[in-house]
PDB file of N, CA and C in Angstrom:
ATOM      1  N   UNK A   1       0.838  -1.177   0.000  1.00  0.00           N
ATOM      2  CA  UNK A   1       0.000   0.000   0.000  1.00  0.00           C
ATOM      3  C   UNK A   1       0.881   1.237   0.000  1.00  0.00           C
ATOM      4  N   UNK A   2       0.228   2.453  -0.466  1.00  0.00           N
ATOM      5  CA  UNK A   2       0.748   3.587  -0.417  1.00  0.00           C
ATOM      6  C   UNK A   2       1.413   4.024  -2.045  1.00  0.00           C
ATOM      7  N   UNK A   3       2.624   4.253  -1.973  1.00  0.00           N
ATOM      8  CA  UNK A   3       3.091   5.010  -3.272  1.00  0.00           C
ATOM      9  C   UNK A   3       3.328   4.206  -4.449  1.00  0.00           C
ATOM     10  N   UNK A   4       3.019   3.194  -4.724  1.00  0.00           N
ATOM     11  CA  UNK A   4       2.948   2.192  -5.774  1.00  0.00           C
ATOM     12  C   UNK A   4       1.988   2.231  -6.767  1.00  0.00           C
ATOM     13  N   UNK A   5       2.376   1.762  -7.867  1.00  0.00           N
ATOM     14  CA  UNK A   5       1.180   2.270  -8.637  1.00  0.00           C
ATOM     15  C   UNK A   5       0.081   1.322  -9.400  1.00  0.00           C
ATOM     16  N   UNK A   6      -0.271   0.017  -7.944  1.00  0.00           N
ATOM     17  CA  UNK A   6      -1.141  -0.265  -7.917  1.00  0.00           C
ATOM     18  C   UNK A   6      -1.558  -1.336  -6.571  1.00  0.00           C
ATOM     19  N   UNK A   7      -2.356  -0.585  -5.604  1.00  0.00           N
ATOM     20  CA  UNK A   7      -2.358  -0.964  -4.503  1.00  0.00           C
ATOM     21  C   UNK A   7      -3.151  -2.007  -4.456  1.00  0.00           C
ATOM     22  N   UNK A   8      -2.816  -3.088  -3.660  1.00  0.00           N
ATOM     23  CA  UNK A   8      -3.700  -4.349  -4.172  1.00  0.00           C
ATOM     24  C   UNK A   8      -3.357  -5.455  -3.165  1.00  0.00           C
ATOM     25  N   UNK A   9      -3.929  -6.426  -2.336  1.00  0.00           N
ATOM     26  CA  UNK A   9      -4.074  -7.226  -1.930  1.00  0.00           C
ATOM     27  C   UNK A   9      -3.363  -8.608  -3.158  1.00  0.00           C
ATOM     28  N   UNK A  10      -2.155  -8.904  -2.763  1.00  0.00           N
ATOM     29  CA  UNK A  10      -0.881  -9.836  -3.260  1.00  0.00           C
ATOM     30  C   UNK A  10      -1.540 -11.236  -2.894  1.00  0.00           C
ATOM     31  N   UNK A  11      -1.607 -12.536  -3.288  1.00  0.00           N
ATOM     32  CA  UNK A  11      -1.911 -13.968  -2.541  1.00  0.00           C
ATOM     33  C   UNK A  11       0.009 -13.897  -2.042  1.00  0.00           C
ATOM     34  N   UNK A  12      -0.677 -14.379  -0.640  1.00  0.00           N
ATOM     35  CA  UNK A  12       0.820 -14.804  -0.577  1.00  0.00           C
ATOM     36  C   UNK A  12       1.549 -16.139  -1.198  1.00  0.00           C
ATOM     37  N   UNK A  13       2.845 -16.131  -1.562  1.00  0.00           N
ATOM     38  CA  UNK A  13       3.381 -16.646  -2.494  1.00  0.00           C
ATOM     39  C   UNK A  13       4.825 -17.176  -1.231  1.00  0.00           C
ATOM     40  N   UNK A  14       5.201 -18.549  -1.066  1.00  0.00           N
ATOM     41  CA  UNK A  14       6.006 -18.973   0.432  1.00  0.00           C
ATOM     42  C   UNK A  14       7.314 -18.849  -0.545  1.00  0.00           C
ATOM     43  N   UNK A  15       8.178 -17.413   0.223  1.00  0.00           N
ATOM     44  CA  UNK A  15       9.613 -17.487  -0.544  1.00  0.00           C
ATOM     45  C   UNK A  15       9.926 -16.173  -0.903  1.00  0.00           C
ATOM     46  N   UNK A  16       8.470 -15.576  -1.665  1.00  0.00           N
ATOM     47  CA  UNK A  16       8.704 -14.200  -2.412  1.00  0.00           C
ATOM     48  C   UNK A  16       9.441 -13.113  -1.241  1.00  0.00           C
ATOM     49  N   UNK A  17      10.171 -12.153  -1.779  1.00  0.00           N
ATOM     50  CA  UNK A  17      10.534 -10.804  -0.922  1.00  0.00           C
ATOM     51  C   UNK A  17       9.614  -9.746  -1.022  1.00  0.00           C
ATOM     52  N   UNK A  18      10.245  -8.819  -0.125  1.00  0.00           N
ATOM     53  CA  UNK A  18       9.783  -7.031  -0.547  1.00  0.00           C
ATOM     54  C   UNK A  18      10.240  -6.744  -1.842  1.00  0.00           C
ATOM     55  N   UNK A  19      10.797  -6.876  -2.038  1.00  0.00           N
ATOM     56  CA  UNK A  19      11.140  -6.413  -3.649  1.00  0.00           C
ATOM     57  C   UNK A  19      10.463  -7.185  -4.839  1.00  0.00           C
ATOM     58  N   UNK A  20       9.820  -8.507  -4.522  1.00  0.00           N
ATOM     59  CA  UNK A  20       8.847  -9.130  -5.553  1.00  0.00           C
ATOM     60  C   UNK A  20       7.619  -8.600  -5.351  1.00  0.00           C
ATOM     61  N   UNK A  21       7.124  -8.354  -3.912  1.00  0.00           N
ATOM     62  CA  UNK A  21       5.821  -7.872  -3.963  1.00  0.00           C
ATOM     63  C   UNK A  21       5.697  -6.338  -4.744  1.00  0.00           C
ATOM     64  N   UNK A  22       6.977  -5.628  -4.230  1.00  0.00           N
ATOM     65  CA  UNK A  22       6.767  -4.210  -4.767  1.00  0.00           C
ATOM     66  C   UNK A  22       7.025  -4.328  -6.278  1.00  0.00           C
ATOM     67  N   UNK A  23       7.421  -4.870  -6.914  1.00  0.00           N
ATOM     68  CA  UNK A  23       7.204  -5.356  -9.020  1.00  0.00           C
ATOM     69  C   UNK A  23       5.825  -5.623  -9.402  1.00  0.00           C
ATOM     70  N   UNK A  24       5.342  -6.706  -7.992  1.00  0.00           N
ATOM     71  CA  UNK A  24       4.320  -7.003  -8.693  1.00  0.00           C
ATOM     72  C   UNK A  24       2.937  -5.546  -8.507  1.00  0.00           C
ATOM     73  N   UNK A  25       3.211  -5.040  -7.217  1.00  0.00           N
ATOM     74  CA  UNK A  25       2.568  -4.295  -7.430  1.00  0.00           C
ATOM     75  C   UNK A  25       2.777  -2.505  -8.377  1.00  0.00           C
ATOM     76  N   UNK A  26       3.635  -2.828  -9.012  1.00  0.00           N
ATOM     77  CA  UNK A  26       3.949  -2.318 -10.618  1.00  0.00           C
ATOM     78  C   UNK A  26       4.796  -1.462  -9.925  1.00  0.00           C
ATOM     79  N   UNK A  27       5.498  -1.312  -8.995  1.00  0.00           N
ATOM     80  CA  UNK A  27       6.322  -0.424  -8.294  1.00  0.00           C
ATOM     81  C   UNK A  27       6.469   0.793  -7.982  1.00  0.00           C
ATOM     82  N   UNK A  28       7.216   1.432  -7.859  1.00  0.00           N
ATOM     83  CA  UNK A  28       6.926   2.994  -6.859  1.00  0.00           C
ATOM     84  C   UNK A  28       6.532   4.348  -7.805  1.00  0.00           C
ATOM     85  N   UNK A  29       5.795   4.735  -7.147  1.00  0.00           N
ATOM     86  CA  UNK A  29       5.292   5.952  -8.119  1.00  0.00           C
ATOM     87  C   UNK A  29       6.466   7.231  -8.169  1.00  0.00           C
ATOM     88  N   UNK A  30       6.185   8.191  -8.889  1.00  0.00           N
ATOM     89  CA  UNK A  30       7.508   9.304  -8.770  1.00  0.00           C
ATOM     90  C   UNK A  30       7.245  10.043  -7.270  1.00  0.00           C
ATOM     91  N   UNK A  31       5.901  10.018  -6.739  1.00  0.00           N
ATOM     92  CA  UNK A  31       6.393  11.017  -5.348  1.00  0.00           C
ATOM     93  C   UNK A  31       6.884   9.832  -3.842  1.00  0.00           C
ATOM     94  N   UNK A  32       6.961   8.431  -4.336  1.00  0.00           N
ATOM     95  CA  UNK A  32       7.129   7.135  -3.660  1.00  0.00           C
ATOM     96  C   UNK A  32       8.593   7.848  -2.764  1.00  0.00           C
ATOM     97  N   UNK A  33       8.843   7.939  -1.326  1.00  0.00           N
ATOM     98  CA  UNK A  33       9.745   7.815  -0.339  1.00  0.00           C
ATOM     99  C   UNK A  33      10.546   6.425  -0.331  1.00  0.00           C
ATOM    100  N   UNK A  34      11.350   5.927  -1.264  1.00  0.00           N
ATOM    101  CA  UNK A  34      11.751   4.808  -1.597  1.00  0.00           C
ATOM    102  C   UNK A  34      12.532   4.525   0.254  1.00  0.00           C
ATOM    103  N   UNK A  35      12.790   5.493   0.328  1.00  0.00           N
ATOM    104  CA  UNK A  35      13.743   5.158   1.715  1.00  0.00           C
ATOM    105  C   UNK A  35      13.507   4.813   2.608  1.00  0.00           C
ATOM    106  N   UNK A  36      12.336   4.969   2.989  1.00  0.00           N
ATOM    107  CA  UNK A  36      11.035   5.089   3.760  1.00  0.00           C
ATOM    108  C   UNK A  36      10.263   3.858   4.202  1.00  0.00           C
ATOM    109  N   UNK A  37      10.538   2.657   3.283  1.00  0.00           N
ATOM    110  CA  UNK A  37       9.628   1.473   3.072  1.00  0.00           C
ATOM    111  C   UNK A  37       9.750   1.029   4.570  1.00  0.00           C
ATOM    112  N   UNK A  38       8.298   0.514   5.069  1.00  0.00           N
ATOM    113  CA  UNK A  38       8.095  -0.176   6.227  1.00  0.00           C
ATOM    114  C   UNK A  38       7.551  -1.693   6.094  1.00  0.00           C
ATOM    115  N   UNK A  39       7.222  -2.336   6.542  1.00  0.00           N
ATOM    116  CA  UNK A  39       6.817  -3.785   6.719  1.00  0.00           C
ATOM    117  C   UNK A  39       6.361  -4.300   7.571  1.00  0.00           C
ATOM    118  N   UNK A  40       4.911  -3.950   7.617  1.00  0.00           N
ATOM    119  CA  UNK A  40       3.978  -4.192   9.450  1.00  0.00           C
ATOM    120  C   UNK A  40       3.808  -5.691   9.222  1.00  0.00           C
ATOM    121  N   UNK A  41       4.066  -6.071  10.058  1.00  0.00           N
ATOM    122  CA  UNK A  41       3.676  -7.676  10.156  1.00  0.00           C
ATOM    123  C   UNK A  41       2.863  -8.100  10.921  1.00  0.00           C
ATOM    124  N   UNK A  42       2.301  -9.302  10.573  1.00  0.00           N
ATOM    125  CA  UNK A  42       0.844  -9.639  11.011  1.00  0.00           C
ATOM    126  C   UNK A  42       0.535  -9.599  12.402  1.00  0.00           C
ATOM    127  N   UNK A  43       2.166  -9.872  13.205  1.00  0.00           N
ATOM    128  CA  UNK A  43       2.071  -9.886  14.495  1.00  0.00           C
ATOM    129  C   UNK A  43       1.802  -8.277  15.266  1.00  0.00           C
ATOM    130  N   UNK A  44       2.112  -7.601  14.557  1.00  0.00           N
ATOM    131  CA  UNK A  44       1.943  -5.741  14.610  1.00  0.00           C
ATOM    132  C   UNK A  44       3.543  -5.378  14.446  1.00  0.00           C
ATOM    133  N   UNK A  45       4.253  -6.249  15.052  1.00  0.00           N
ATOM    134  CA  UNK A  45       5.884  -5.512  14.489  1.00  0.00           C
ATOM    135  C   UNK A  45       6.150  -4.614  13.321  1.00  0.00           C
ATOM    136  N   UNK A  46       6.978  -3.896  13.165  1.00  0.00           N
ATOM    137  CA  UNK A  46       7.568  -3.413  11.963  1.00  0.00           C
ATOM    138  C   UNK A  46       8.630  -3.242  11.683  1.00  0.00           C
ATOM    139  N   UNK A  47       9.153  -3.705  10.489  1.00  0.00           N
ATOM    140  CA  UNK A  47      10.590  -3.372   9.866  1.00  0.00           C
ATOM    141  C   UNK A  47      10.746  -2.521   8.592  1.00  0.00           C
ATOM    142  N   UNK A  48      11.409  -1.746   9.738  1.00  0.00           N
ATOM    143  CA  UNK A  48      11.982  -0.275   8.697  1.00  0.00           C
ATOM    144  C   UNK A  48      13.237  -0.644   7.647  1.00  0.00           C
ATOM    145  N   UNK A  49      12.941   0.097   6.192  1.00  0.00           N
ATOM    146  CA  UNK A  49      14.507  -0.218   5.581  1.00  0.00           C
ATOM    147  C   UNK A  49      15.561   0.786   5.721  1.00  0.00           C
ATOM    148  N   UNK A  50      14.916   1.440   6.763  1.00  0.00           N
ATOM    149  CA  UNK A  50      16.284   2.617   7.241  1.00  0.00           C
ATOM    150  C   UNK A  50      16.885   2.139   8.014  1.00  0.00           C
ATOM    151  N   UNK A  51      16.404   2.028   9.270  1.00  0.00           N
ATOM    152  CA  UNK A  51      16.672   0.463  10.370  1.00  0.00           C
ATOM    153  C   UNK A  51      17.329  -0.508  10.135  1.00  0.00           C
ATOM    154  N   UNK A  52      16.583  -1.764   9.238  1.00  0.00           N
ATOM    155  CA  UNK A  52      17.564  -2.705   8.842  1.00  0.00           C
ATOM    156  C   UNK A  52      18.512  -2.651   7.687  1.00  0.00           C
ATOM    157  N   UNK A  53      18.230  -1.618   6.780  1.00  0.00           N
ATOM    158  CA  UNK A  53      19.624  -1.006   6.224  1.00  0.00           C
ATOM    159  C   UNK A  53      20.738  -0.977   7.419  1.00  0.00           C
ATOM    160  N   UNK A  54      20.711   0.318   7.943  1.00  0.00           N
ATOM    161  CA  UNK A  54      21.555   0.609   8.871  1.00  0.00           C
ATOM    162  C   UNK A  54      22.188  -0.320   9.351  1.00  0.00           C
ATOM    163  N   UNK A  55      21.505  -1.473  10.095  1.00  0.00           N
ATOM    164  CA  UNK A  55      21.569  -2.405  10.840  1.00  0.00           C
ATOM    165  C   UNK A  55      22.855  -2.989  10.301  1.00  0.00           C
ATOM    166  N   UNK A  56      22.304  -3.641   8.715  1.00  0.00           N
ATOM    167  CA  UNK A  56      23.216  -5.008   8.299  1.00  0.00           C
ATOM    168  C   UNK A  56      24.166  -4.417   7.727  1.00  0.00           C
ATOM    169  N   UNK A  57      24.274  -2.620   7.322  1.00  0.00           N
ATOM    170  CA  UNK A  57      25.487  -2.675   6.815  1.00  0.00           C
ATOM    171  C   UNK A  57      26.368  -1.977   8.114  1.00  0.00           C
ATOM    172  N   UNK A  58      26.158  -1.560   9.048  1.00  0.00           N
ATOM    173  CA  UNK A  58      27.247  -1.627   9.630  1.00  0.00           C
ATOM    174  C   UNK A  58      27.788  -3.004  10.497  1.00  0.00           C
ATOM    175  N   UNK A  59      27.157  -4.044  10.323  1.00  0.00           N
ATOM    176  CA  UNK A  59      27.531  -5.194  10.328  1.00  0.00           C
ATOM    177  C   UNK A  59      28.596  -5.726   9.075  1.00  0.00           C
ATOM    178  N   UNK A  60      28.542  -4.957   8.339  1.00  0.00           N
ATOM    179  CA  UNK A  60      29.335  -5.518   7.004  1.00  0.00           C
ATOM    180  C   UNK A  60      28.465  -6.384   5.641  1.00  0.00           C
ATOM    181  N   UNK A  61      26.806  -6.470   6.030  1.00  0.00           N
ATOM    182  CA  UNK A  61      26.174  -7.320   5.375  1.00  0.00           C
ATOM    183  C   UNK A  61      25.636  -6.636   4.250  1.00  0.00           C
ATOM    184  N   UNK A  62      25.744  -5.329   3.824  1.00  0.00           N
ATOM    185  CA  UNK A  62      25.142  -4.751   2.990  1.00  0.00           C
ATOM    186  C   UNK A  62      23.646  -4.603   3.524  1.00  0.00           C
ATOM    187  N   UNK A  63      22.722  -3.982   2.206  1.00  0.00           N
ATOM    188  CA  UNK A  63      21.297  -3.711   1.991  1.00  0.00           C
ATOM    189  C   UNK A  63      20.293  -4.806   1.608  1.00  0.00           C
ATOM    190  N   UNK A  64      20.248  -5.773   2.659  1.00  0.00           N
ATOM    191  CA  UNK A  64      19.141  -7.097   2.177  1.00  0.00           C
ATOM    192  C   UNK A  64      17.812  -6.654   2.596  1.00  0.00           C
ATOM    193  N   UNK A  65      17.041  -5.587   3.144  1.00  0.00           N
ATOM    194  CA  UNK A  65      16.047  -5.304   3.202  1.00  0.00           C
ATOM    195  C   UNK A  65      14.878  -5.484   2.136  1.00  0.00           C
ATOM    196  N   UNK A  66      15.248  -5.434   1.008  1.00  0.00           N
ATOM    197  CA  UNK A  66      14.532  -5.493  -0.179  1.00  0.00           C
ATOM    198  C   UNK A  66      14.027  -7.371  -0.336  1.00  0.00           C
ATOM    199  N   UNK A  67      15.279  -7.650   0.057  1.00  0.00           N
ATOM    200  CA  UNK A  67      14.970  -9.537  -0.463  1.00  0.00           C
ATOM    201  C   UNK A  67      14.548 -10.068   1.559  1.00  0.00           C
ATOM    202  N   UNK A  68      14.126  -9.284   2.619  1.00  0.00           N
ATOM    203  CA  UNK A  68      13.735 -10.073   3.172  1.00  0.00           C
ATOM    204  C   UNK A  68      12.071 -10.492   2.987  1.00  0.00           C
ATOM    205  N   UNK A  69      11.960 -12.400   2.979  1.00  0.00           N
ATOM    206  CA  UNK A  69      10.775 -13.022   3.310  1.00  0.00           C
ATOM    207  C   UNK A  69       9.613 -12.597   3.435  1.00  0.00           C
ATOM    208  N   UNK A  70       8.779 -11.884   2.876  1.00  0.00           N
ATOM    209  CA  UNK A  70       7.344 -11.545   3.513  1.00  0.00           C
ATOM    210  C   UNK A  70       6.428 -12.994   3.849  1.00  0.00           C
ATOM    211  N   UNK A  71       6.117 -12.971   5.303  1.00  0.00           N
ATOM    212  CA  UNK A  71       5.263 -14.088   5.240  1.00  0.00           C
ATOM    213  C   UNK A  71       3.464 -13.353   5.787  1.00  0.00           C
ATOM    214  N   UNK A  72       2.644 -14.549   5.350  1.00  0.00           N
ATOM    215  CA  UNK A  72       1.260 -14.396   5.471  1.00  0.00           C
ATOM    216  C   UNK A  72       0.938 -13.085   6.664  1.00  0.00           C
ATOM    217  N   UNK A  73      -0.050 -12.071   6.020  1.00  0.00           N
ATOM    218  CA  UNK A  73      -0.517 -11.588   6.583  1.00  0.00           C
ATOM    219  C   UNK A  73       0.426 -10.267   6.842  1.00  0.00           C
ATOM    220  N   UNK A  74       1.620  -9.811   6.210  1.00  0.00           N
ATOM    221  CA  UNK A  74       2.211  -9.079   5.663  1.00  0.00           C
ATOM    222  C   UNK A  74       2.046  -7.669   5.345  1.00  0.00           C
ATOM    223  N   UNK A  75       1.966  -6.667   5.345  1.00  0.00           N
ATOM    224  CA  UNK A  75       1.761  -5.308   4.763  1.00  0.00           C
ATOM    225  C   UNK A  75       2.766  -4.424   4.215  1.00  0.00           C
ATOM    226  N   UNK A  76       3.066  -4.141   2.983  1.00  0.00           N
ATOM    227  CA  UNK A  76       4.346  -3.292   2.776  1.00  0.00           C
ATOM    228  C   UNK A  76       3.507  -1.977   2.453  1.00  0.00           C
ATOM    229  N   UNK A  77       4.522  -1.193   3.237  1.00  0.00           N
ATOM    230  CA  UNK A  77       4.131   0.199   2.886  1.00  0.00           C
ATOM    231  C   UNK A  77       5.069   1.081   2.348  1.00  0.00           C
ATOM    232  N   UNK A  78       5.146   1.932   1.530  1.00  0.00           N
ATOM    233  CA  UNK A  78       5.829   2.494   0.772  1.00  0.00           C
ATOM    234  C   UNK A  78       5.231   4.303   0.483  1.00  0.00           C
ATOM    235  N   UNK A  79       5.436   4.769   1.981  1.00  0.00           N
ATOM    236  CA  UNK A  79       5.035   6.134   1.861  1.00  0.00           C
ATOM    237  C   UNK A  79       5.378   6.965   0.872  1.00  0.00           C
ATOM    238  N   UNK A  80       4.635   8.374   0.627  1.00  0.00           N
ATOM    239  CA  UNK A  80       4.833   9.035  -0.187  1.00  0.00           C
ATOM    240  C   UNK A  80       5.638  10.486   0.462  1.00  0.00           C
ATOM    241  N   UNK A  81       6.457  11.297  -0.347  1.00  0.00           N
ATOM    242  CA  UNK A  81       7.690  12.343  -0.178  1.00  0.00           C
ATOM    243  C   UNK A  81       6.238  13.513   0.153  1.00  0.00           C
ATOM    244  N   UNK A  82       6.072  14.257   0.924  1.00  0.00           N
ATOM    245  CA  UNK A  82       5.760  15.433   1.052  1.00  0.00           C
ATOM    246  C   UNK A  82       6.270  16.175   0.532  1.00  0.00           C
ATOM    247  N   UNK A  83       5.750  17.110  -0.326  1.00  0.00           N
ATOM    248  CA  UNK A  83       6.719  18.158  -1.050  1.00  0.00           C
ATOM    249  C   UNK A  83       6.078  19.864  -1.156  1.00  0.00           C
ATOM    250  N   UNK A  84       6.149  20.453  -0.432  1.00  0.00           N
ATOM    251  CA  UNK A  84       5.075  21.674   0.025  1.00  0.00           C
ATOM    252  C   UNK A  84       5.714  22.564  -0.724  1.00  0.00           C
ATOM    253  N   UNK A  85       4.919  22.970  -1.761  1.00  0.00           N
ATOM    254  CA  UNK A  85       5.104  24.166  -2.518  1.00  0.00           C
ATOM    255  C   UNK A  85       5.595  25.311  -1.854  1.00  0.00           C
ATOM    256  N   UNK A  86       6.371  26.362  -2.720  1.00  0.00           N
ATOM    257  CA  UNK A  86       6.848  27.758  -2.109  1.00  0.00           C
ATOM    258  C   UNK A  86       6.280  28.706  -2.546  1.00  0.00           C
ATOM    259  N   UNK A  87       5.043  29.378  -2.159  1.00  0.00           N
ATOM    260  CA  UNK A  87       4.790  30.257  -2.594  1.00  0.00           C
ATOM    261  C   UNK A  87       5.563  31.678  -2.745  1.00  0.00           C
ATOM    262  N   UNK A  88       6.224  32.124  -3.445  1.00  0.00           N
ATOM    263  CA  UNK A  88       6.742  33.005  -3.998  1.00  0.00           C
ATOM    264  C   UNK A  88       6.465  34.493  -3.728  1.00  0.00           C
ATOM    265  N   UNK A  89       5.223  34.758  -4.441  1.00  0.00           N
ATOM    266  CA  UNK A  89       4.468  36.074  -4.486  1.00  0.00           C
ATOM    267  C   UNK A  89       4.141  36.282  -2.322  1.00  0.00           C
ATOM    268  N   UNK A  90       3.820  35.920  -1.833  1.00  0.00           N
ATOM    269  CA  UNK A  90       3.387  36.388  -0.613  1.00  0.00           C
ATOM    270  C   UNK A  90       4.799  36.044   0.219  1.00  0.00           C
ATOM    271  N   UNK A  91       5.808  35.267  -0.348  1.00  0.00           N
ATOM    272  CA  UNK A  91       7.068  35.769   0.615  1.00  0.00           C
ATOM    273  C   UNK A  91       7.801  36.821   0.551  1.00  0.00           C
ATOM    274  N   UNK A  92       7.838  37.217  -1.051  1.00  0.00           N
ATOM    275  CA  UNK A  92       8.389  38.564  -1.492  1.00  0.00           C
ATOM    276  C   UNK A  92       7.469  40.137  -0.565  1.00  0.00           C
ATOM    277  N   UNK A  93       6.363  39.521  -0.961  1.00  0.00           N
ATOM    278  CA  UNK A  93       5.520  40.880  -0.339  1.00  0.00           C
ATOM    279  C   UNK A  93       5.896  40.564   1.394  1.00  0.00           C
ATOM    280  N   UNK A  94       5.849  39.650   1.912  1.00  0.00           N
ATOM    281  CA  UNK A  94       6.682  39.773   3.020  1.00  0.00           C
ATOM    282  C   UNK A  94       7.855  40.628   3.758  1.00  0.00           C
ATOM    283  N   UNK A  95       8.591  40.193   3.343  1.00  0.00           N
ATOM    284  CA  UNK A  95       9.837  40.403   3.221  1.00  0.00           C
ATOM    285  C   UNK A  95      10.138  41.760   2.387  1.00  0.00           C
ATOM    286  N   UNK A  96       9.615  42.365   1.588  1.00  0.00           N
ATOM    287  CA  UNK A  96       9.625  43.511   1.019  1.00  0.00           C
ATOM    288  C   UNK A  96       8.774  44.530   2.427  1.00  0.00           C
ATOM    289  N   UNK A  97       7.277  44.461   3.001  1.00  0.00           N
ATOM    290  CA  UNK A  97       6.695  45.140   4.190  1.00  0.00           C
ATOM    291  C   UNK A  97       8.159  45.133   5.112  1.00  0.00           C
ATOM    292  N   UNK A  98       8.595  43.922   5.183  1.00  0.00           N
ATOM    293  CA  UNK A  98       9.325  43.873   6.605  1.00  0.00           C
ATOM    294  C   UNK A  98      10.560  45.135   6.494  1.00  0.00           C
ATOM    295  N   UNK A  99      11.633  44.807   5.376  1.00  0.00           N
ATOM    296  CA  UNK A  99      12.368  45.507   5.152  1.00  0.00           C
ATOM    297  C   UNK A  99      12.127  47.297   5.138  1.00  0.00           C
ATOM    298  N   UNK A 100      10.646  47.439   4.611  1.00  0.00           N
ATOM    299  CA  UNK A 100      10.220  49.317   4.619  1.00  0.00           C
ATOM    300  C   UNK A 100       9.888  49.449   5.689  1.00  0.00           C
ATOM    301  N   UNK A 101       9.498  48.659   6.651  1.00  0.00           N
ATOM    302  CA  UNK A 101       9.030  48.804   7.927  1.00  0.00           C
ATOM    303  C   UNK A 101      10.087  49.518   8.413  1.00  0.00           C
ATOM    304  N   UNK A 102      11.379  48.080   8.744  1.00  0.00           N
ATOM    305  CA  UNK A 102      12.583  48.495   9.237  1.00  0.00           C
ATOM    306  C   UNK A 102      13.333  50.138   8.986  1.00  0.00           C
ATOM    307  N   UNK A 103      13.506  49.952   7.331  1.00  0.00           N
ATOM    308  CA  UNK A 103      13.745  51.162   6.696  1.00  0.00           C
ATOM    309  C   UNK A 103      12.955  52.487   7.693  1.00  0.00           C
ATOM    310  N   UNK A 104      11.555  52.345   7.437  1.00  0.00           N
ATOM    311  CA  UNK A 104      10.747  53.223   7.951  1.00  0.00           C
ATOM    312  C   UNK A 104      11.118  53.792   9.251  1.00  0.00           C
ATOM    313  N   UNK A 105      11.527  52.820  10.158  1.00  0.00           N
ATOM    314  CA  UNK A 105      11.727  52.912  11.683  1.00  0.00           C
ATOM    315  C   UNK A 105      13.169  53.366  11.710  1.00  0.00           C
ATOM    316  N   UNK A 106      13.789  53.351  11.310  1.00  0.00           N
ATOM    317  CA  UNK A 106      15.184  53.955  11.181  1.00  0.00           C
ATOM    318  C   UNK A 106      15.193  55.196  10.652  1.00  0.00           C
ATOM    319  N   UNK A 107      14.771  55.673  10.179  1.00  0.00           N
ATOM    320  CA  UNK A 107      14.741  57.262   9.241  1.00  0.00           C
ATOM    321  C   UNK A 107      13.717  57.795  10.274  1.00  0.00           C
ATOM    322  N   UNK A 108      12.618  57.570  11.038  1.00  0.00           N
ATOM    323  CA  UNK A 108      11.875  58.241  12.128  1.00  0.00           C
ATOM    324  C   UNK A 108      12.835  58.367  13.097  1.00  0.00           C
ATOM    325  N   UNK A 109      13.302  57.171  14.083  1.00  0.00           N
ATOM    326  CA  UNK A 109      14.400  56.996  14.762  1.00  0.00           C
ATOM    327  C   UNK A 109      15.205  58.138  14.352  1.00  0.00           C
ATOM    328  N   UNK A 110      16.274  58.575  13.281  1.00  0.00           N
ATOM    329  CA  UNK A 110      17.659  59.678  13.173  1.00  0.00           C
ATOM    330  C   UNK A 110      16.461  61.107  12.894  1.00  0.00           C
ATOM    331  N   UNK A 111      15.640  61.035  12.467  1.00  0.00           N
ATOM    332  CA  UNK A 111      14.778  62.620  12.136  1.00  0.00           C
ATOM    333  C   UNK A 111      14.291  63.266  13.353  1.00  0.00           C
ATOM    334  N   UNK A 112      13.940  61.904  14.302  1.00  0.00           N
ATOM    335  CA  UNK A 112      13.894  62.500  15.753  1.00  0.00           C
ATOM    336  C   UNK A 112      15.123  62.937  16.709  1.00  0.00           C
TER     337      UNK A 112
END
């Protein structure tokens, strides 16, 4: 579920990984947090691939997060990147008030 680009209830398959389920479910969309991927398991646990990244390579084992086991009852999630627009026009007018303000208060300030 989540940033894939087609969310869907998988049969489980005894063997497949995270990385077969996420193909089959046609794989990550462009705003997909690839880094991000979690793996709630049926028991409620979860495994992060930041986590067990981390984990196995400073063990020396590299990035097996992708090829670990999903078994029955499984959930991969594959959040999506937040990406909050900058509005432009109302920071300038911002920041333009603030600066004449300042300006303003300084030239009253020395005239007095």
């Amino acid at each position: 579920m989540g940033a894939v680009f087609n969310q869907m209830a998988i049969p489980y398959i005894h063997g497949k990984t995270i990385g077969w389920y996420l193909r089959q479910a046609g794989g990550y969309r462009d705003n997909a947090n690839s880094g991000e991927i979690y793996l709630i398991k049926a028991n409620g646990r979860i495994a992060s691939r930041r986590f067990y990244s981390s984990f196995w390579s400073f063990i020396g084992l590299g990035n097996s997060f992708m090829h670990m086991p999903v078994k029955p009852g499984d959930t991969i999630v594959v959040p999506a990147e937040f990406k909050a627009p900058i509005l432009w026009m109302p920071l300038i007018k911002d920041i333009t008030q603030i600066m004449f303000q300042s300006i303003s208060t300084v030239a009253m300030v020395r005239y007095l």
